[in-house]
Protein backbone atom coordinates (compact mmCIF):
# COMPACT_ATOMS: atom_id res chain seq x y z
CA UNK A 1 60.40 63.44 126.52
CA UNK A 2 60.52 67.21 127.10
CA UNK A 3 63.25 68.95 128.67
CA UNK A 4 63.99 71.89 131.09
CA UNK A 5 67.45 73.20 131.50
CA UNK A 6 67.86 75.97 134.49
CA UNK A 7 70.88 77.97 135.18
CA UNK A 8 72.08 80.38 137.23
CA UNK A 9 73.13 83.61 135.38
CA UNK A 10 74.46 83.88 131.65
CA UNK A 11 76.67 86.78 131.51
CA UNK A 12 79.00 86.17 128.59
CA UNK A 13 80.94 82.84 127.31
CA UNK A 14 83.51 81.18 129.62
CA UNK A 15 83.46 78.04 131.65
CA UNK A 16 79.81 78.33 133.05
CA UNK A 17 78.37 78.67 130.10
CA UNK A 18 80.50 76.12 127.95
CA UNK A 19 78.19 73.30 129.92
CA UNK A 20 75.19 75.24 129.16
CA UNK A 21 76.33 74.64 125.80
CA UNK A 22 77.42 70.85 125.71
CA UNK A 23 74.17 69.82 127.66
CA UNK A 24 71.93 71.88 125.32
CA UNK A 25 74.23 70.29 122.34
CA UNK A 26 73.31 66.79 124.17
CA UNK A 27 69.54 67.65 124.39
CA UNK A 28 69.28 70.41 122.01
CA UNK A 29 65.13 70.29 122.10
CA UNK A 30 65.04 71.47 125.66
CA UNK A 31 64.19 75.31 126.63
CA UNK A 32 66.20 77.34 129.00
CA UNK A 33 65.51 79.01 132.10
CA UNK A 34 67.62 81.19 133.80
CA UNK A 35 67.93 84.03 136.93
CA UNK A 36 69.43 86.28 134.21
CA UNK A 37 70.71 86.61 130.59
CA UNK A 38 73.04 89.16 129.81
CA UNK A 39 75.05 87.70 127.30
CA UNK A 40 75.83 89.92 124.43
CA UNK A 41 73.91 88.65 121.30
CA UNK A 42 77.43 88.37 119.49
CA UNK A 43 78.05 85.60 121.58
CA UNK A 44 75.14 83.58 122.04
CA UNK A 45 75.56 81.03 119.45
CA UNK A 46 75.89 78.22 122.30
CA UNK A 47 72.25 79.00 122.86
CA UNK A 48 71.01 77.90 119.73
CA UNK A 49 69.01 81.15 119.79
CA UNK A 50 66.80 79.70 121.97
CA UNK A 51 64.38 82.32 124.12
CA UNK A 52 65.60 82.68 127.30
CA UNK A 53 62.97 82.78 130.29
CA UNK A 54 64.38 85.11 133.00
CA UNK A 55 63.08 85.60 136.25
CA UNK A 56 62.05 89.09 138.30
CA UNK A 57 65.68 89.87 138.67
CA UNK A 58 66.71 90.62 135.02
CA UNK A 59 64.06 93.76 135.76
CA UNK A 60 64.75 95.08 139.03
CA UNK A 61 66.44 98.41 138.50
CA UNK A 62 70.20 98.77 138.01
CA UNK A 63 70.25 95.20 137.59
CA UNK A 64 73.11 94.04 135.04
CA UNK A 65 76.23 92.02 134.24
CA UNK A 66 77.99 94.24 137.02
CA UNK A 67 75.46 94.58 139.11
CA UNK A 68 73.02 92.15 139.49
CA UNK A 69 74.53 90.04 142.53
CA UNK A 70 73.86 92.53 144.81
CA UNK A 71 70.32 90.89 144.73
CA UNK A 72 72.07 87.33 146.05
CA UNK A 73 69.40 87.42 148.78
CA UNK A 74 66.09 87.23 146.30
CA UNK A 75 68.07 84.94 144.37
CA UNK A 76 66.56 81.55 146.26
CA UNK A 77 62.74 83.03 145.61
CA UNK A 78 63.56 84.09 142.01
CA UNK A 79 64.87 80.42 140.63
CA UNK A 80 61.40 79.07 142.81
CA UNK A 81 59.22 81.13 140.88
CA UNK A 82 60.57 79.57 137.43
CA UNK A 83 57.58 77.05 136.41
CA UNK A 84 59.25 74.13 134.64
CA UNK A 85 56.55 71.34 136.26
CA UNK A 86 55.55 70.41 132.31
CA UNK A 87 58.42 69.20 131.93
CA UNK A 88 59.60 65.30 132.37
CA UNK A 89 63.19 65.96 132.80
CA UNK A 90 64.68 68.75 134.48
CA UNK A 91 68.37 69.51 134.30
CA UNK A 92 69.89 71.70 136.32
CA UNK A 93 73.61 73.29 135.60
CA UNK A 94 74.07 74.51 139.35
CA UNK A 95 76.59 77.34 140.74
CA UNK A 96 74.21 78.24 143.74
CA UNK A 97 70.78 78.40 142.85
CA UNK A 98 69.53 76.82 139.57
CA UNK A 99 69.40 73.38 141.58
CA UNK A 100 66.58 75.00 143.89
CA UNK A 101 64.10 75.42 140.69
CA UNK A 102 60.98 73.31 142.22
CA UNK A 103 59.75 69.54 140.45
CA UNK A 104 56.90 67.39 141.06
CA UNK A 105 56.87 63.54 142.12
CA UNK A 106 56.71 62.49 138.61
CA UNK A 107 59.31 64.74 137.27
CA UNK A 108 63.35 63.70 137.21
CA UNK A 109 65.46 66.76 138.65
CA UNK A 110 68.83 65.94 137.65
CA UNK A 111 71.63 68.52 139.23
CA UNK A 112 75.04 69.43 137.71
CA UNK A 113 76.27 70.95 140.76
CA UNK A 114 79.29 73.19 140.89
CA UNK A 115 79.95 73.62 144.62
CA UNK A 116 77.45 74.70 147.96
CA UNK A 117 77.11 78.13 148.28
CA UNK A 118 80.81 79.11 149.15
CA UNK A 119 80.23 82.38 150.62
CA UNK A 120 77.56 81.17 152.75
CA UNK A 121 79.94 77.77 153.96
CA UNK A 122 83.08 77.68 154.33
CA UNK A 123 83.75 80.69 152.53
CA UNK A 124 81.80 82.80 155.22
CA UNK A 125 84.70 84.09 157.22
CA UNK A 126 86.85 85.29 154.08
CA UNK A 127 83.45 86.98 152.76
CA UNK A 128 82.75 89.02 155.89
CA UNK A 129 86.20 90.00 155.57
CA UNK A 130 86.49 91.18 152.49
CA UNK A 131 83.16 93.21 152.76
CA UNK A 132 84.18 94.70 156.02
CA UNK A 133 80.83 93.34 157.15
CA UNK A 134 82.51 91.45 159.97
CA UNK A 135 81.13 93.63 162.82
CA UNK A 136 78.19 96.41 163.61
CA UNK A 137 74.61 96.31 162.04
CA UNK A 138 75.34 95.28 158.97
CA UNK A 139 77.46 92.83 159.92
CA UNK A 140 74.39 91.33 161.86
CA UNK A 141 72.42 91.69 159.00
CA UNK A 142 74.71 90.16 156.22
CA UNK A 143 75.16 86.88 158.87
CA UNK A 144 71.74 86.63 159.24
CA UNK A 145 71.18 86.87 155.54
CA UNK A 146 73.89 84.04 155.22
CA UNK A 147 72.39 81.82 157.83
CA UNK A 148 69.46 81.92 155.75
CA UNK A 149 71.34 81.24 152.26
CA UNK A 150 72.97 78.28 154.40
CA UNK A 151 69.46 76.74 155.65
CA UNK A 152 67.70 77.08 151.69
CA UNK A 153 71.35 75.71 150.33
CA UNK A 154 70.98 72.88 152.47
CA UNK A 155 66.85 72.08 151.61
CA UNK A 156 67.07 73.03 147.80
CA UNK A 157 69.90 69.94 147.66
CA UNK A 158 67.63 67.52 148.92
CA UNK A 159 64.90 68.72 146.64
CA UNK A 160 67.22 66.80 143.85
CA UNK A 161 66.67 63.56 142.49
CA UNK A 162 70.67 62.59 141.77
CA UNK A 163 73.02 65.36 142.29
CA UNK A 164 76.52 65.14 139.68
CA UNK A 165 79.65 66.93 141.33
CA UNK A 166 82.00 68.47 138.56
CA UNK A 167 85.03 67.29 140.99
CA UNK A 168 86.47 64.86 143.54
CA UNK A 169 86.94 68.07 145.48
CA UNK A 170 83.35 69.80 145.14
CA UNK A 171 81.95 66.11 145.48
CA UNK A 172 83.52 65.67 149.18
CA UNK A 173 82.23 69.82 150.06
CA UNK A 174 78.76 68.22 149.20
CA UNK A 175 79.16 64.89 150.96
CA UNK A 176 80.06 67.04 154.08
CA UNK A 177 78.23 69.88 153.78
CA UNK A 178 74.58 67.97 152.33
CA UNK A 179 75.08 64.70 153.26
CA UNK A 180 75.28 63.42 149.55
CA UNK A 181 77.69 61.38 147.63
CA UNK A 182 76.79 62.68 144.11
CA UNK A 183 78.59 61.32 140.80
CA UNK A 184 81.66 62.90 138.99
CA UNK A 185 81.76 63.62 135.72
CA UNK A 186 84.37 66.67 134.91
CA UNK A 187 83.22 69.76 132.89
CA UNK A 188 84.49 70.06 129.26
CA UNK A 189 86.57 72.47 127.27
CA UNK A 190 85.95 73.20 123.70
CA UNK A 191 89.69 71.89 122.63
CA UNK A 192 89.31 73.28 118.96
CA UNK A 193 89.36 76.57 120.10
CA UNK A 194 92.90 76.36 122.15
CA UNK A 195 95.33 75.45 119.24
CA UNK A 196 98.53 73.22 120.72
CA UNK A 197 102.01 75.76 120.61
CA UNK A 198 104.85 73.98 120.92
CA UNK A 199 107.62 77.08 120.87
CA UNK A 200 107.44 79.37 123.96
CA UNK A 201 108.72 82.56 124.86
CA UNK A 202 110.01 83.85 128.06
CA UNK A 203 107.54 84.77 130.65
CA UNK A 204 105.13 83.45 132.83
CA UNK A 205 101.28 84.08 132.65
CA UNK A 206 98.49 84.02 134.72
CA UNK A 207 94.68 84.93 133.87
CA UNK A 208 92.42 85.62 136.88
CA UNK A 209 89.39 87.65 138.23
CA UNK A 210 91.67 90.40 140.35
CA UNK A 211 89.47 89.37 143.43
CA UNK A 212 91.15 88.53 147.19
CA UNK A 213 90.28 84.90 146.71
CA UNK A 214 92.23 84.68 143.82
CA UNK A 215 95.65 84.99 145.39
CA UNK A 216 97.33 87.39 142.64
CA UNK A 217 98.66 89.01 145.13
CA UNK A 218 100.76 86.05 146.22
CA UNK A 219 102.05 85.39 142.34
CA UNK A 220 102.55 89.29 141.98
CA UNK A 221 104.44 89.65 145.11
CA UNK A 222 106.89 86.30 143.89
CA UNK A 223 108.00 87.99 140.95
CA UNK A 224 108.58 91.30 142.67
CA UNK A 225 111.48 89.03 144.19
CA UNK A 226 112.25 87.83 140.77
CA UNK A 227 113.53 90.57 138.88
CA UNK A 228 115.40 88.31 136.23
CA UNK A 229 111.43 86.56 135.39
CA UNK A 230 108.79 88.12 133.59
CA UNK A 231 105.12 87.98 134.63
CA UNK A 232 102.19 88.69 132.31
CA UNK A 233 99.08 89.58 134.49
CA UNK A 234 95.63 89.29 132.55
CA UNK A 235 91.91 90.11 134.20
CA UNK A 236 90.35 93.31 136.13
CA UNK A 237 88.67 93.53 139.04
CA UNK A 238 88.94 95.61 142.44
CA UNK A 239 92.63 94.42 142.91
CA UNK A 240 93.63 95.80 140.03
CA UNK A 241 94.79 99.36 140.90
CA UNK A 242 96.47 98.16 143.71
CA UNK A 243 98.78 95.47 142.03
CA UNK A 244 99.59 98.00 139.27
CA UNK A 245 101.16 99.98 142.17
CA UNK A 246 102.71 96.25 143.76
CA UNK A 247 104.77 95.36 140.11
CA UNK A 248 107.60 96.29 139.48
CA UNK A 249 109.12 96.42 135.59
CA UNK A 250 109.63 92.53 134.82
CA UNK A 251 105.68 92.52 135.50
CA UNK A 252 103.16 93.55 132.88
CA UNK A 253 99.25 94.65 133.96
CA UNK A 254 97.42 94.13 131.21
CA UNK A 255 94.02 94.46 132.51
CA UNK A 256 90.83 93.05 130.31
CA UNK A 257 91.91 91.26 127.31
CA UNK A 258 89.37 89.90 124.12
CA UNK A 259 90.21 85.96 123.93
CA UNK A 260 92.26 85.97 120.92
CA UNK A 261 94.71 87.91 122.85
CA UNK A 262 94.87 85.82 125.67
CA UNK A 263 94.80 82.90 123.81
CA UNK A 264 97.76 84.38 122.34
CA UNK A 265 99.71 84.78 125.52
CA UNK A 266 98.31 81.53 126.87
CA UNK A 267 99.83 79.45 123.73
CA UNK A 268 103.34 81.60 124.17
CA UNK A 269 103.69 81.23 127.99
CA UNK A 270 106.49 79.48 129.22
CA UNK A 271 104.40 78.17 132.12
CA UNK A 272 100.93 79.53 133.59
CA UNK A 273 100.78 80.39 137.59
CA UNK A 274 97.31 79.88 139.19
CA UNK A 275 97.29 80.13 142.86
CA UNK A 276 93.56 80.26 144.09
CA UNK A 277 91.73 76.80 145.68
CA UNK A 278 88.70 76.23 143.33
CA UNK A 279 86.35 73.73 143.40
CA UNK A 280 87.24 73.29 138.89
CA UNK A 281 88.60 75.82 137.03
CA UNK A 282 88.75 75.38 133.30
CA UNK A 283 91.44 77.76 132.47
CA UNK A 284 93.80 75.56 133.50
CA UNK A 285 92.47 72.91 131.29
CA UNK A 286 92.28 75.42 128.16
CA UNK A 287 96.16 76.42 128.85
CA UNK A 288 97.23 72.74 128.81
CA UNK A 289 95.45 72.57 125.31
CA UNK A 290 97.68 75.19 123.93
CA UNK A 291 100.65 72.76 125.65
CA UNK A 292 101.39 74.95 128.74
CA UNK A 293 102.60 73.94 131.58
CA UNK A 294 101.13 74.87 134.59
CA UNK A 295 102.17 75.96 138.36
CA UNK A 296 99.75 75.66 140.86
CA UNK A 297 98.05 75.68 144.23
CA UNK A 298 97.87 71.89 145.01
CA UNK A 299 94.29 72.29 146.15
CA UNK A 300 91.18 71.79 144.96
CA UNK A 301 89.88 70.78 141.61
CA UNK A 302 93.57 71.39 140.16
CA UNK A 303 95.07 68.65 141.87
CA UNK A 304 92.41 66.78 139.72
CA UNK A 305 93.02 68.50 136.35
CA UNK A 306 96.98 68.75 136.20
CA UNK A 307 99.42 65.96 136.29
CA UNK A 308 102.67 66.35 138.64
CA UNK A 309 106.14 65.78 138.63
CA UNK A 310 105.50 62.10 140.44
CA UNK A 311 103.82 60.91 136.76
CA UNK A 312 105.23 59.97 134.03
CA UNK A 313 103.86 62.74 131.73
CA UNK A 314 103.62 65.56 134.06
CA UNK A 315 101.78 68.88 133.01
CA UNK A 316 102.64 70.95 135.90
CA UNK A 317 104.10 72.01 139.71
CA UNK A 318 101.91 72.45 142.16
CA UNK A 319 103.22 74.81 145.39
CA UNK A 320 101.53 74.10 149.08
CA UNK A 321 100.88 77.52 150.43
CA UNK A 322 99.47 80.00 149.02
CA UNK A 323 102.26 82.94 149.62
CA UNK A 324 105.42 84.43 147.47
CA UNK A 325 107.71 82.35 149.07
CA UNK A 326 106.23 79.21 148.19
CA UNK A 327 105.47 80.44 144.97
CA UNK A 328 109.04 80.97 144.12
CA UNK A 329 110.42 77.36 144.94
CA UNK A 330 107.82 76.41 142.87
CA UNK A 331 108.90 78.18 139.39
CA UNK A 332 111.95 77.14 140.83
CA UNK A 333 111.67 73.76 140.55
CA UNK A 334 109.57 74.01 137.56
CA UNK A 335 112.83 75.82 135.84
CA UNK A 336 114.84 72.66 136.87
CA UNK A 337 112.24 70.29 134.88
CA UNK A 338 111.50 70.04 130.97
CA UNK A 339 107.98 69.37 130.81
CA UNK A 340 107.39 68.95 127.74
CA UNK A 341 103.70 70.61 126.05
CA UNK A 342 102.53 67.30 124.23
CA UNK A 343 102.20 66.05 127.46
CA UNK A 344 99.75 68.83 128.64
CA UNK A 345 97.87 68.32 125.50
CA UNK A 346 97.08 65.08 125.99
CA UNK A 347 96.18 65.52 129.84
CA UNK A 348 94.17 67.88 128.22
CA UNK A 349 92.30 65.69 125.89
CA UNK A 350 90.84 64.03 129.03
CA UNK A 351 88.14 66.75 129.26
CA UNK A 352 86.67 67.12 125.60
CA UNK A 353 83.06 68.11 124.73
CA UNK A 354 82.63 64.42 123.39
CA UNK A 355 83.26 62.80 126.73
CA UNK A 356 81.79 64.89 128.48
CA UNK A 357 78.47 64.35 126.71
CA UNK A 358 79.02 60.73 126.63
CA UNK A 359 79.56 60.27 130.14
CA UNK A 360 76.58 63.33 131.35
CA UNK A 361 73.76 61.31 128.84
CA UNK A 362 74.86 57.90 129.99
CA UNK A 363 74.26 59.12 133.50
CA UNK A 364 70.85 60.64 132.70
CA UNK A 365 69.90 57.67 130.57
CA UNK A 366 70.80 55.13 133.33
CA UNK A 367 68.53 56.96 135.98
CA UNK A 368 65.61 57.40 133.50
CA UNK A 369 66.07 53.97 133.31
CA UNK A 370 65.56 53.11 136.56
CA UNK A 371 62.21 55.08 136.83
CA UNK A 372 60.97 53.08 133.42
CA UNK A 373 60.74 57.04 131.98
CA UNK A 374 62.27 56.41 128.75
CA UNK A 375 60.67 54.97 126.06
């Protein structure tokens, strides 16, 4: 049986493309197709050094790892023009657009689907916002452009034969957004690489994109009212300048950081602060490996990945709103607890490579099944 796997982008190796790498360890005969490839060749072991076919976009001019997404609008006819229809199964490992790559009748299209386009949903307000695109000409133009994205979002989805959510959470955004009840099977974490530390120092990390969605802000601003707490702040982005100005001394910027470092500060942390709604976010997963605890927006794929105070072996706080204040009674009440790290370990565990595999192939197997295409 031959095998197609599409993806969005590859840009380097983080969560994204740790699936690539556990479905192409799961079905490591199929060839890869993809709107872009940009990882450094350092770090693509996970593809097997497999050719990569691109689409139009890796060529346009000034497109890159930074700059690339500014061509989010030809992104819906570049993943249409990838030809994958000699293929019998096609898997696609979804954050927008890989799920819209087009498949015959006698073809199984098989989605891994990380959300709906956010900016273009429910995410549409906070974009325009942040953009300052929410008024004028352009403003016009980007909400027609997003009324389109919203309209091929919706068709692409029902060009899938079975659609798998990689949450409870992201599974009810697609049940209301496409009218689909897809399967959940949780993305995995490489555990090996996120060694369990037991002894931890004093301070409190958190690891983020330095975007407005994020919510740093919100953690920033807490400990600016915590003087006697230190906060460790890894990640760059467009925030960045601004919340070096926001901290205060018990708060360290440290900007970009290679992974052995923050590894480092993620195994050492007394606790890890994460304050932004996602629909999964494997950081959180990777810091309970190392056995630390974690505070956190009780929204989203994290109420699914960390274990409260109301179990027996709880992994983490979560807080309700996403401001300072809220923040603070959090870290509070997390300094009034002894979690203890085994416990995040194991919660950890949950979400190995191995299951994951198990549980992805058993699905695939199951629905090849059913159309009598396996031999």
């Amino acid at each position: 049986m031959s095998v197609a796997i599409v993806c969005d982008w590859l840009i380097t190796y983080t969560g994204y493309e740790r699936v690539i790498e556990q479905v192409l360890t799961a079905y490591p005969e199929a060839d890869v197709f993809a709107l872009v490839n940009y990882v450094p060749k350092k770090q693509r072991d996970f593809l097997m050094n497999k050719k990569i076919t691109t689409t139009f976009i890796q060529d346009l001019p000034t497109s890159d790892a930074t700059g690339f997404k500014k061509f989010l609008p030809l992104m819906p006819l570049a993943i249409e023009q990838l030809d994958v229809t000699s293929y019998d199964l096609v898997i696609s490992v979804s954050q927008g657009f890989a799920k819209g790559v087009i498949t015959g009748p006698n073809q199984m299209h098989i989605s891994y689907v990380y959300s709906p386009l956010r900016r273009a949903w429910d995410f549409q307000f906070q974009y325009l916002r942040e953009t300052d695109n929410n008024s004028g000409i352009s403003g016009w133009i980007t909400k027609l452009g997003l009324n389109y994205l919203r309209q091929w979002d919706y068709r692409s989805a029902h060009n899938v034969d079975f659609m798998v959510a990689s949450s409870y959470f992201s599974a009810r955004r697609m049940k209301k957004i496409y009218g689909i009840e897809p399967a959940v099977i949780y993305p995995s974490v490489n555990l090996d690489n996120y060694g369990f530390w037991a002894d931890k120092e004093d301070f409190y990390l958190t690891v983020s994109n330095l975007v407005p969605f994020k919510h740093v802000r919100a953690i920033v601003e807490a400990f600016t009212q915590m003087p006697d707490r230190k906060l460790i702040v890894i990640g760059d982005g467009p925030e960045l300048k601004s919340l070096k100005k926001l901290a205060t001394e018990n708060i360290t910027m440290m900007g970009k950081q290679p992974f052995t470092v923050t590894r480092e500060k993620m195994q050492k942390a007394k606790a890890f602060i994460y304050a932004a709604e996602e629909d999964r976010d494997l950081t959180l997963v990777e810091v309970q490996a190392c056995g630390t605890p974690v505070i956190v927006y009780g929204r989203g794929g994290a109420a699914e990945t960390i274990k409260g105070l109301d179990t027996d072996m709880p992994s983490g706080v979560f807080f309700k709103n996403q401001t300072p204040n809220s923040i603070i009674s959090a870290v509070d009440t997390f300094e009034e607890q002894e979690i203890n790290p085994s416990f995040c370990r194991q919660n950890a565990e949950r979400f190995s490579g191995d299951t994951f595999r198990d549980e992805f192939v058993g699905f695939i197997n199951s629905k090849l099944d059913e159309y009598d295409m396996l031999d």
